[in-house]
N, C-alpha and C. Protein backbone atom coordinates (compact mmCIF):
# COMPACT_ATOMS: atom_id res chain seq x y z
N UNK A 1 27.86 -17.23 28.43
CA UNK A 1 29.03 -16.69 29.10
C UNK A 1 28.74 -15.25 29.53
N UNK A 2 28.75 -14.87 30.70
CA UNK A 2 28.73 -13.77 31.20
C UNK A 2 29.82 -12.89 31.30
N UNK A 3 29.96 -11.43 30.83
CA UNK A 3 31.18 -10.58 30.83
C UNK A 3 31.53 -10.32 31.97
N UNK A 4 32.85 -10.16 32.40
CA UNK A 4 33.53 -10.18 33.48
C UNK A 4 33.07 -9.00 34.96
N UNK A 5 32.96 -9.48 35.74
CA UNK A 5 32.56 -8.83 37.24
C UNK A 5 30.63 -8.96 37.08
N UNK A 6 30.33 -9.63 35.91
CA UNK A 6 28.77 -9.57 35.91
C UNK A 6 28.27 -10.06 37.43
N UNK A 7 28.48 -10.75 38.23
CA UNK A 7 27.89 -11.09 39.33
C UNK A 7 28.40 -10.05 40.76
N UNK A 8 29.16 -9.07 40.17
CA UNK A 8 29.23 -8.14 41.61
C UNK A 8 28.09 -7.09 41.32
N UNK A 9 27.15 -6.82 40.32
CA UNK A 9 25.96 -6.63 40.07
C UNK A 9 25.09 -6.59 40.87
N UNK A 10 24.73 -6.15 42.05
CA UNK A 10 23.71 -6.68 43.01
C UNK A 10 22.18 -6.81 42.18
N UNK A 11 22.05 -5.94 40.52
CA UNK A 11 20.70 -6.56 40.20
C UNK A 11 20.77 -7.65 39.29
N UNK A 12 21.79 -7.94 39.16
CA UNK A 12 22.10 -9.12 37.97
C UNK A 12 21.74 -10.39 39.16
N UNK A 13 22.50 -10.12 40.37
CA UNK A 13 22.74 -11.37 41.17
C UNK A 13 21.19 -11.69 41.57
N UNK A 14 20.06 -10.63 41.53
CA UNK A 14 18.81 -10.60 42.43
C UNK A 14 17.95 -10.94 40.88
N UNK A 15 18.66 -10.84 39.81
CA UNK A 15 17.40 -11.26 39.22
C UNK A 15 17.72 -13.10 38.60
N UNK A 16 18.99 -13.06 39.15
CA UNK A 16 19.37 -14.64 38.91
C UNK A 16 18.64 -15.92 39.78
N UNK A 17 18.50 -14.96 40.83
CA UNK A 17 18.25 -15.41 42.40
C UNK A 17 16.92 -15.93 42.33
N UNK A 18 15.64 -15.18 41.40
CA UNK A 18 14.31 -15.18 41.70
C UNK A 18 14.11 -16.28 40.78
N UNK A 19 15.00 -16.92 40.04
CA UNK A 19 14.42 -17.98 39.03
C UNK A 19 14.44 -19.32 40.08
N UNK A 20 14.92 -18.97 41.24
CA UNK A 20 15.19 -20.19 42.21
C UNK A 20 14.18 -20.01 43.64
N UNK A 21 13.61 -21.07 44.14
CA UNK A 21 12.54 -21.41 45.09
C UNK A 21 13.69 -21.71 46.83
N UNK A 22 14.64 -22.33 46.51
CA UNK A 22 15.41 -22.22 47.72
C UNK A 22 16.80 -21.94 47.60
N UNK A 23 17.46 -21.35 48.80
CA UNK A 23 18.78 -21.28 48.36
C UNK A 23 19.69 -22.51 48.02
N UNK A 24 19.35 -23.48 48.45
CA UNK A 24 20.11 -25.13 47.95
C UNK A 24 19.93 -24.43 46.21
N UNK A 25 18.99 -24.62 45.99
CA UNK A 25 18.76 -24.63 44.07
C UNK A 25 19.40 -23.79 43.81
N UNK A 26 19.45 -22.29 44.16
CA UNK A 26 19.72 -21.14 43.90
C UNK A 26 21.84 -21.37 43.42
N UNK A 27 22.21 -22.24 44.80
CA UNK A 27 23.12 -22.37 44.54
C UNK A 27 23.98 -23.33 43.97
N UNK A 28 23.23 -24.55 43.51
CA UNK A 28 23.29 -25.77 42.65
C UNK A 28 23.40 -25.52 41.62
N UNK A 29 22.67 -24.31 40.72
CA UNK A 29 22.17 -24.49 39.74
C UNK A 29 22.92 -22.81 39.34
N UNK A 30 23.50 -21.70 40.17
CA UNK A 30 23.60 -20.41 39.39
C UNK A 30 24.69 -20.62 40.94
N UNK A 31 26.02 -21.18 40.70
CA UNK A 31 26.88 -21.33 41.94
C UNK A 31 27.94 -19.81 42.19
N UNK A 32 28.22 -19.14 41.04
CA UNK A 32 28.99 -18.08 41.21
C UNK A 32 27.80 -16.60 41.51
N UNK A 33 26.43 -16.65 40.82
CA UNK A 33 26.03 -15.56 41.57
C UNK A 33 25.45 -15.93 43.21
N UNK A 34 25.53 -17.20 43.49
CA UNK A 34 25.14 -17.75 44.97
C UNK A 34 26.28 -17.46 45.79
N UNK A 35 27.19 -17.62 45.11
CA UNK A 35 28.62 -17.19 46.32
C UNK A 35 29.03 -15.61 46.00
N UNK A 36 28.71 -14.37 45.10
CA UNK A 36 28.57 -13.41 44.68
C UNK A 36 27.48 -12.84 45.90
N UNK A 37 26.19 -13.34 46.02
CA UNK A 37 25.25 -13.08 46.70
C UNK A 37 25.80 -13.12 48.57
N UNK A 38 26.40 -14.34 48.45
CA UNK A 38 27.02 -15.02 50.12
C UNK A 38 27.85 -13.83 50.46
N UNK A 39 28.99 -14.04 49.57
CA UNK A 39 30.23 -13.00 50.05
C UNK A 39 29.65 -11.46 50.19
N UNK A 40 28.81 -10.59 49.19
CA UNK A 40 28.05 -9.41 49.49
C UNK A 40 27.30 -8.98 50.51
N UNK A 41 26.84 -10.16 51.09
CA UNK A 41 25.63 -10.82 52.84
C UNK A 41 24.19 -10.45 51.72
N UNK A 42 24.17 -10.40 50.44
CA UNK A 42 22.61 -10.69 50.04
C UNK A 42 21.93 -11.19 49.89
N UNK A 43 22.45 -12.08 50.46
CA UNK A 43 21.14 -13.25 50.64
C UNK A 43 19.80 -13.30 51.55
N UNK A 44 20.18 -12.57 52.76
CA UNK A 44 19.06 -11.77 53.73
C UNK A 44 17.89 -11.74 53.31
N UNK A 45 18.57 -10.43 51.73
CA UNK A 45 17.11 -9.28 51.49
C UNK A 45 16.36 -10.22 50.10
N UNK A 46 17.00 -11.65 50.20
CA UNK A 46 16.36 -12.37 48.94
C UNK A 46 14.99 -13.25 49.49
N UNK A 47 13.87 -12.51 49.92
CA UNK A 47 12.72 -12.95 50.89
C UNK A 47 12.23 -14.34 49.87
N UNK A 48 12.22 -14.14 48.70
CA UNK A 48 11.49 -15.18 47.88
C UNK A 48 12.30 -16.67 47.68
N UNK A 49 13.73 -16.72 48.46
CA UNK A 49 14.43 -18.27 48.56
C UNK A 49 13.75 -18.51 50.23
N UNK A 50 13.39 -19.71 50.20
CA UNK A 50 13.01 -19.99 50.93
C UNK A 50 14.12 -20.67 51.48
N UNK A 51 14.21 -21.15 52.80
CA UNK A 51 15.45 -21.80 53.39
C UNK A 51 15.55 -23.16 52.72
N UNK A 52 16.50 -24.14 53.42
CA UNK A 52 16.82 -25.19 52.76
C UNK A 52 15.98 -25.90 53.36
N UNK A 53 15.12 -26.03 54.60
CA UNK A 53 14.58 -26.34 54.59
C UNK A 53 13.04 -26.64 54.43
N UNK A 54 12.74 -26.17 52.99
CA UNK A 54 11.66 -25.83 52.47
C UNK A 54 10.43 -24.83 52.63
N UNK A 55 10.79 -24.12 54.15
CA UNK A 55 9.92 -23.30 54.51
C UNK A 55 10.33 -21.84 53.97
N UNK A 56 9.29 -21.02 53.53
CA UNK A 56 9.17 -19.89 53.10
C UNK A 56 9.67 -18.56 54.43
N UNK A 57 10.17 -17.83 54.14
CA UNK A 57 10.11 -16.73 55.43
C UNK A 57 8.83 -16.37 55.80
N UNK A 58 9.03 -16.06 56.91
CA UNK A 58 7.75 -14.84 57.61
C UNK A 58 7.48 -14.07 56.93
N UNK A 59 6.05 -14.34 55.90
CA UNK A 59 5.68 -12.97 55.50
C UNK A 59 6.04 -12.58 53.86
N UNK A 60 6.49 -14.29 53.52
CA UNK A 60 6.54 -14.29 52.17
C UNK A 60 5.31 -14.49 50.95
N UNK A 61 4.14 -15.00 52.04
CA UNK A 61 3.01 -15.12 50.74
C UNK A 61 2.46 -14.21 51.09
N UNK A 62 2.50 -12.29 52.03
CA UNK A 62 2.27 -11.49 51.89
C UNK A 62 2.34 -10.60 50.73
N UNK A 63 3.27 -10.82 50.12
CA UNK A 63 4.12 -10.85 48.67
C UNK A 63 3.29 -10.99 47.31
N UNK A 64 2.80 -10.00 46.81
CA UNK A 64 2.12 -10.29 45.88
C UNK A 64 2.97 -10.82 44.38
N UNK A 65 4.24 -10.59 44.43
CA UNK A 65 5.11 -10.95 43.72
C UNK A 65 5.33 -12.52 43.81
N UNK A 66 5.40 -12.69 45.34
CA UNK A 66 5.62 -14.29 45.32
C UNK A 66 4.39 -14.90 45.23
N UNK A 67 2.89 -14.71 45.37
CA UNK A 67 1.74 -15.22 45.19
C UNK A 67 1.96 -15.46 43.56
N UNK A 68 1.88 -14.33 42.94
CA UNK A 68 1.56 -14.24 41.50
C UNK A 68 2.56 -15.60 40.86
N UNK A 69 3.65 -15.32 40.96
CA UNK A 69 4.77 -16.41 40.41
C UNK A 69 4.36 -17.90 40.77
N UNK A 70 3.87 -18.13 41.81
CA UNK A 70 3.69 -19.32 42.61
C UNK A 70 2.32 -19.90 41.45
N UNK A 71 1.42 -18.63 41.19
CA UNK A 71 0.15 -19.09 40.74
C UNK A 71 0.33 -19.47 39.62
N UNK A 72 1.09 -18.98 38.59
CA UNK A 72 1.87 -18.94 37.39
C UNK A 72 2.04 -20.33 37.06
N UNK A 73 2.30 -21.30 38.17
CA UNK A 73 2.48 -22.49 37.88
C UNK A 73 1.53 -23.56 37.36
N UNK A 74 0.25 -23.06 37.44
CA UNK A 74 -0.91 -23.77 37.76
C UNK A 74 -2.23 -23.18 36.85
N UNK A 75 -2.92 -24.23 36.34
CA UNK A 75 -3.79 -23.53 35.12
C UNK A 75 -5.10 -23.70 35.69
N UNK A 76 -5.83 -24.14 36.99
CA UNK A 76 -6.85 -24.02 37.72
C UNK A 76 -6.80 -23.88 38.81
N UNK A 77 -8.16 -23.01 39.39
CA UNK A 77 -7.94 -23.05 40.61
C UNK A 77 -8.12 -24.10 41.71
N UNK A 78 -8.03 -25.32 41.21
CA UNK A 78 -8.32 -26.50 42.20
C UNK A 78 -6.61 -26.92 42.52
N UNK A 79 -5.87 -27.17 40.95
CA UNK A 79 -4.73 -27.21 41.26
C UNK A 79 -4.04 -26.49 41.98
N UNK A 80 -4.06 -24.82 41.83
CA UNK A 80 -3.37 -24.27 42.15
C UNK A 80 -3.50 -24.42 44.25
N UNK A 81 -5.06 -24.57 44.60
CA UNK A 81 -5.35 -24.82 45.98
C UNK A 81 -4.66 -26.19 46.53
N UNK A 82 -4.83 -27.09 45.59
CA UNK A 82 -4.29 -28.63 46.02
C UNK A 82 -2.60 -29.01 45.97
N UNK A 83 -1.67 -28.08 45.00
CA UNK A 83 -0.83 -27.73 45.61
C UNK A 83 -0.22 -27.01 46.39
N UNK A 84 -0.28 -25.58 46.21
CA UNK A 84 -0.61 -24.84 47.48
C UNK A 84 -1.10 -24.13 47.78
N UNK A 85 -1.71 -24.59 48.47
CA UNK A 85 -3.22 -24.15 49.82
C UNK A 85 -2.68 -22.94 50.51
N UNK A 86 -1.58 -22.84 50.63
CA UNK A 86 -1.16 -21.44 51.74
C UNK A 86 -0.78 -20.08 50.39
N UNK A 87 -0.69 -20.76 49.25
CA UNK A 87 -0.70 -19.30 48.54
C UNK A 87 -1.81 -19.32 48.26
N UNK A 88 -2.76 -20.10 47.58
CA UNK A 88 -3.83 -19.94 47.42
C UNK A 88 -4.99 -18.91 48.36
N UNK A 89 -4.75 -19.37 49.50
CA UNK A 89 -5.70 -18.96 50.51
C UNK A 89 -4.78 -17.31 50.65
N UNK A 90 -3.84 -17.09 50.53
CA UNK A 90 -3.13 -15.86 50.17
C UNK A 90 -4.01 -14.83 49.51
N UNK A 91 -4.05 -15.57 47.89
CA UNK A 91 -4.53 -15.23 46.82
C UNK A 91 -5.97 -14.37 47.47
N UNK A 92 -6.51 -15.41 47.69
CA UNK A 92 -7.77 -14.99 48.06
C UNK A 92 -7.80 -13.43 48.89
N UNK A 93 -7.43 -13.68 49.83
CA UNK A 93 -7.21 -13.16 51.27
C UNK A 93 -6.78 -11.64 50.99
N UNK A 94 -6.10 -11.73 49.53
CA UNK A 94 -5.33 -10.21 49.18
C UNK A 94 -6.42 -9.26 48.04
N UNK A 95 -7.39 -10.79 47.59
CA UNK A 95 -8.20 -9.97 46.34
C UNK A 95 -7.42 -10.31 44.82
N UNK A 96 -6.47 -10.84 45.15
CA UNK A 96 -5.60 -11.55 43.45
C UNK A 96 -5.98 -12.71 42.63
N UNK A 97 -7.01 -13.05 43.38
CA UNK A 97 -7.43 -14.40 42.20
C UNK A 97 -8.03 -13.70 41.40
N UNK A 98 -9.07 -12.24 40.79
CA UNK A 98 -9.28 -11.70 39.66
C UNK A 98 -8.44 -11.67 38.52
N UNK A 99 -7.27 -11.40 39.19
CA UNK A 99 -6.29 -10.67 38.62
C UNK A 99 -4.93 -11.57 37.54
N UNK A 100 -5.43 -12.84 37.78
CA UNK A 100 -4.97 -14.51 37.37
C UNK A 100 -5.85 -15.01 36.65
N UNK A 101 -5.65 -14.50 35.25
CA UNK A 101 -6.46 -14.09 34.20
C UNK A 101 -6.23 -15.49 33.52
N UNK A 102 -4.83 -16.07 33.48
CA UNK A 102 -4.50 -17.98 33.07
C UNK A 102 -5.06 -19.04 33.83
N UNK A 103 -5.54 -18.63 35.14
CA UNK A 103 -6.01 -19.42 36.10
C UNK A 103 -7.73 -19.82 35.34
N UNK A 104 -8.13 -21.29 35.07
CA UNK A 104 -9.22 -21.53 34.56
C UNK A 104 -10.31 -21.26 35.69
N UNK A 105 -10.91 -20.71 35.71
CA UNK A 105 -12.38 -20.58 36.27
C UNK A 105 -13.80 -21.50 35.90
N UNK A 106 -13.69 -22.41 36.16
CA UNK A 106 -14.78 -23.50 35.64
C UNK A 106 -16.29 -22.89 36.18
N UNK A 107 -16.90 -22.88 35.48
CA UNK A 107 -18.42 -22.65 35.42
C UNK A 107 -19.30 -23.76 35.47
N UNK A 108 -19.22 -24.81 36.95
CA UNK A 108 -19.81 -25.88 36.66
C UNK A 108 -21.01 -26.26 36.62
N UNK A 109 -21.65 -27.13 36.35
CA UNK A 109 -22.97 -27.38 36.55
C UNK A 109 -23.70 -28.47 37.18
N UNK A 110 -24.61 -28.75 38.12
CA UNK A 110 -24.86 -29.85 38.35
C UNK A 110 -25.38 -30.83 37.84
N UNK A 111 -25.35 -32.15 37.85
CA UNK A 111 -26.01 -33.38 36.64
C UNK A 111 -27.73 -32.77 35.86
N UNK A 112 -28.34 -32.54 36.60
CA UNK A 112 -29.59 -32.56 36.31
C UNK A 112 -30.13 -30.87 36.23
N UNK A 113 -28.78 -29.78 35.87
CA UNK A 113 -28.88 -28.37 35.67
C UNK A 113 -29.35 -27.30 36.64
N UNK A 114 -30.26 -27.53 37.53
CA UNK A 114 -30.67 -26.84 37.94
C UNK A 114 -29.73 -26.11 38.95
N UNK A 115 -28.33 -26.57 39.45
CA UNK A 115 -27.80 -26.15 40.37
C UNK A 115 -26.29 -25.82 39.65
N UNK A 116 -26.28 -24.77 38.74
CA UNK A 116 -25.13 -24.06 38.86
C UNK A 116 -24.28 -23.06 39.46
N UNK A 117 -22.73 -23.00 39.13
CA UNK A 117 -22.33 -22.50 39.93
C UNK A 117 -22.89 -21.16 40.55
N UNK A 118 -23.25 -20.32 39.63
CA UNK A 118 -23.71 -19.09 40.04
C UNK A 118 -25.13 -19.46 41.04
N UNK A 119 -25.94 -20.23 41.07
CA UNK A 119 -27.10 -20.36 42.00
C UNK A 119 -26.30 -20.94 43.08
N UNK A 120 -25.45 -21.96 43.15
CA UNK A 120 -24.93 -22.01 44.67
C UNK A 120 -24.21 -21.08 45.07
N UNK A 121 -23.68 -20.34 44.51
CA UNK A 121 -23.09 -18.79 45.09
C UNK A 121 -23.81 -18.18 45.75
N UNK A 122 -25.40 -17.50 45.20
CA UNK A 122 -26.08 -17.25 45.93
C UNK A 122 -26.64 -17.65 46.53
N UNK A 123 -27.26 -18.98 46.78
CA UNK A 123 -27.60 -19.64 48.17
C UNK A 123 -26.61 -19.21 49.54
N UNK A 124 -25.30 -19.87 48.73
CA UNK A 124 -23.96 -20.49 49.73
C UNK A 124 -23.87 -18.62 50.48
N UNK A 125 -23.89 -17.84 50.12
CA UNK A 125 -23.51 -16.33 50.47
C UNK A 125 -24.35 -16.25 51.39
N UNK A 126 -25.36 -16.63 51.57
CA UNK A 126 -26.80 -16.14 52.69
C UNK A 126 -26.05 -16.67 54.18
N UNK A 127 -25.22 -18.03 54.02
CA UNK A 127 -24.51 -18.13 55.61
C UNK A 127 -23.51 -18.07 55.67
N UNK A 128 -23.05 -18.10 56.77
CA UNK A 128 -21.80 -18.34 57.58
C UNK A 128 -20.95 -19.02 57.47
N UNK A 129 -21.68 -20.31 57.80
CA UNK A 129 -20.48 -21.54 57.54
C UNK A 129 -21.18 -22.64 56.73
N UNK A 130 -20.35 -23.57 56.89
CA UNK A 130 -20.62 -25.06 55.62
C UNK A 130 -21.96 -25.46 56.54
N UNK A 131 -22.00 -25.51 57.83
CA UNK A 131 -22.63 -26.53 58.80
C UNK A 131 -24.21 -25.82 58.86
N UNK A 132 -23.80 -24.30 58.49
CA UNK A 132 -25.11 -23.72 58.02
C UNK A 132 -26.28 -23.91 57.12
N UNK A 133 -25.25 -23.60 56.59
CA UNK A 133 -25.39 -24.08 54.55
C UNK A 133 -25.96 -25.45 54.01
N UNK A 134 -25.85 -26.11 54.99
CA UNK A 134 -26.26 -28.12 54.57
C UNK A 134 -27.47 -28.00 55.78
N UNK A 135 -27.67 -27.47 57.23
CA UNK A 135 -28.59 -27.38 57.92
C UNK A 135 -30.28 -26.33 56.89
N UNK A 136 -29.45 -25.49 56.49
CA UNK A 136 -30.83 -24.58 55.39
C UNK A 136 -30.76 -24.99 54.25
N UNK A 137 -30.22 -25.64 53.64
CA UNK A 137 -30.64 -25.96 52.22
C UNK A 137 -29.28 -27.38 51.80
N UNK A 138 -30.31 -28.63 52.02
CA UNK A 138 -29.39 -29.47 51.78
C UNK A 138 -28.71 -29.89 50.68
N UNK A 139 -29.84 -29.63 49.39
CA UNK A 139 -29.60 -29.81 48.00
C UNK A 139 -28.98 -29.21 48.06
N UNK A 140 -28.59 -27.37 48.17
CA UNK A 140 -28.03 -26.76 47.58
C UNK A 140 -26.26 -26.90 47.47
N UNK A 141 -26.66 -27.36 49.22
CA UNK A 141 -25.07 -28.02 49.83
C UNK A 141 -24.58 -29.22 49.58
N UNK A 142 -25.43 -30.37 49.00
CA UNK A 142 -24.81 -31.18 47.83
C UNK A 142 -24.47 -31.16 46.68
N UNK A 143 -24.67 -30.63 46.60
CA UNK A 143 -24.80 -29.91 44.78
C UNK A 143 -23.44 -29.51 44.37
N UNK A 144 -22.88 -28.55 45.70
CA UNK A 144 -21.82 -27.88 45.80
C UNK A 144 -20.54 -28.91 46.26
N UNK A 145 -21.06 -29.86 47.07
CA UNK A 145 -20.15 -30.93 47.41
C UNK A 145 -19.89 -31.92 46.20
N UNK A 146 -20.83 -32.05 45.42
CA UNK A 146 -20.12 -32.91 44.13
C UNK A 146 -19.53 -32.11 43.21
N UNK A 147 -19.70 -30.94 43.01
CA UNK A 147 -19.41 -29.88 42.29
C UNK A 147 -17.98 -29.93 42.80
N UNK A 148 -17.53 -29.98 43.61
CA UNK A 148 -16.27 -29.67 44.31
C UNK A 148 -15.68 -28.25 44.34
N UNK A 149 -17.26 -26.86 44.47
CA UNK A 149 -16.93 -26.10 44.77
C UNK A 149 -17.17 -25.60 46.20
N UNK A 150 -17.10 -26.38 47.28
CA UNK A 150 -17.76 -25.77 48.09
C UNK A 150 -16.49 -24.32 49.07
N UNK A 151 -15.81 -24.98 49.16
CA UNK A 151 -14.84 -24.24 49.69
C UNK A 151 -14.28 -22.94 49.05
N UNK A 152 -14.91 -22.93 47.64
CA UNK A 152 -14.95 -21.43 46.76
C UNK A 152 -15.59 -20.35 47.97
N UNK A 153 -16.88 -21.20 48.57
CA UNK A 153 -17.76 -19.92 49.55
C UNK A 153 -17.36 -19.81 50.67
N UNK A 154 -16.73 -20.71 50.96
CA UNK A 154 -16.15 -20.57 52.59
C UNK A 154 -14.43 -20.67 52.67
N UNK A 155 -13.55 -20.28 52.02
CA UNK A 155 -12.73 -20.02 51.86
C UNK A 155 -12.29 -19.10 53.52
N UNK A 156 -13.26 -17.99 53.46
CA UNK A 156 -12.50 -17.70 54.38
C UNK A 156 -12.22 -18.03 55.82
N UNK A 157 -13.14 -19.61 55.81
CA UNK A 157 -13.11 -20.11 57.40
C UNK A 157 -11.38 -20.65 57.38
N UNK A 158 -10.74 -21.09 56.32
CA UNK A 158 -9.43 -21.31 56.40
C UNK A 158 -8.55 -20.41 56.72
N UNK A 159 -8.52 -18.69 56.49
CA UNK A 159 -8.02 -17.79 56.79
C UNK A 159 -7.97 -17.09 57.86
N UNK A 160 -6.56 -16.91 58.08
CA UNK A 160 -6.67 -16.39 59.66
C UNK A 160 -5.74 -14.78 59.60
N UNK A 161 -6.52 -13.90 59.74
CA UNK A 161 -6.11 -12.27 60.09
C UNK A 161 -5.16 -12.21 61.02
């Protein structure tokens, strides 16, 4: 039970707000600080509800606040890419995957040892692209394809400035 006028609060209402991903939820689930928020017009400056229709605002996985929370969800970085790929590639893009200290970092290895992760790093770093990378050294670029790290090195062909 909340003490009386608690939702004309504009930080009570904003920190009610961030436990929710869209405003549908936001207001399903916390209905008096959602109409607290409506009637005030704060809903605007609440960048981290995404609309109802599931899309994020312009400029929300700029947000290192909303990256971090998003990543929070997820205990590797394969998951966290295979659900989402647009924070993920965020992550990257800002320098915050260090910094996602719960996020597992697998150290893999290939069947027959010789091709771990750290040696396809340094191969994979010498080019450009994937099409490079399998043209100069094919092992190295299979290795990395069963590994299912390859896109660790080329990450940033997905990213766009």
């Amino acid at each position: 039970m909340k003490p009386r006028n608690y939702w004309k609060n504009k930080e009570n209402v904003f920190e009610e707000s961030k436990k929710y991903a869209t405003k549908t939820e936001f207001k399903k689930k916390s209905g008096n600080a959602y109409d607290s928020a409506r009637k005030h017009k704060w809903l605007d400056e609440m960048e981290w509800l995404s609309n109802n229709n599931g899309k994020h605002p312009k400029g929300y996985w700029k947000i290192k606040e909303n990256i971090m929370n998003e990543a929070r969800k997820y205990s590797s970085n394969e998951e966290f890419k295979e659900k989402n790929l647009t924070a993920f590639l965020s992550a990257y893009k800002y320098g915050y995957m260090d910094e996602m200290d719960w996020i597992e970092k697998k150290k893999k290895r290939h069947k027959n040892g010789w091709w771990t992760y750290k040696r396809i790093e340094k191969e994979a770093l010498k080019y450009n692209t994937k099409t490079e990378f399998s043209k100069k050294n094919q092992t190295a670029y299979k290795a990395a394809l069963k590994l299912g790290v390859i896109d660790d090195f080329f990450i940033n062909n997905y990213i766009q400035y």
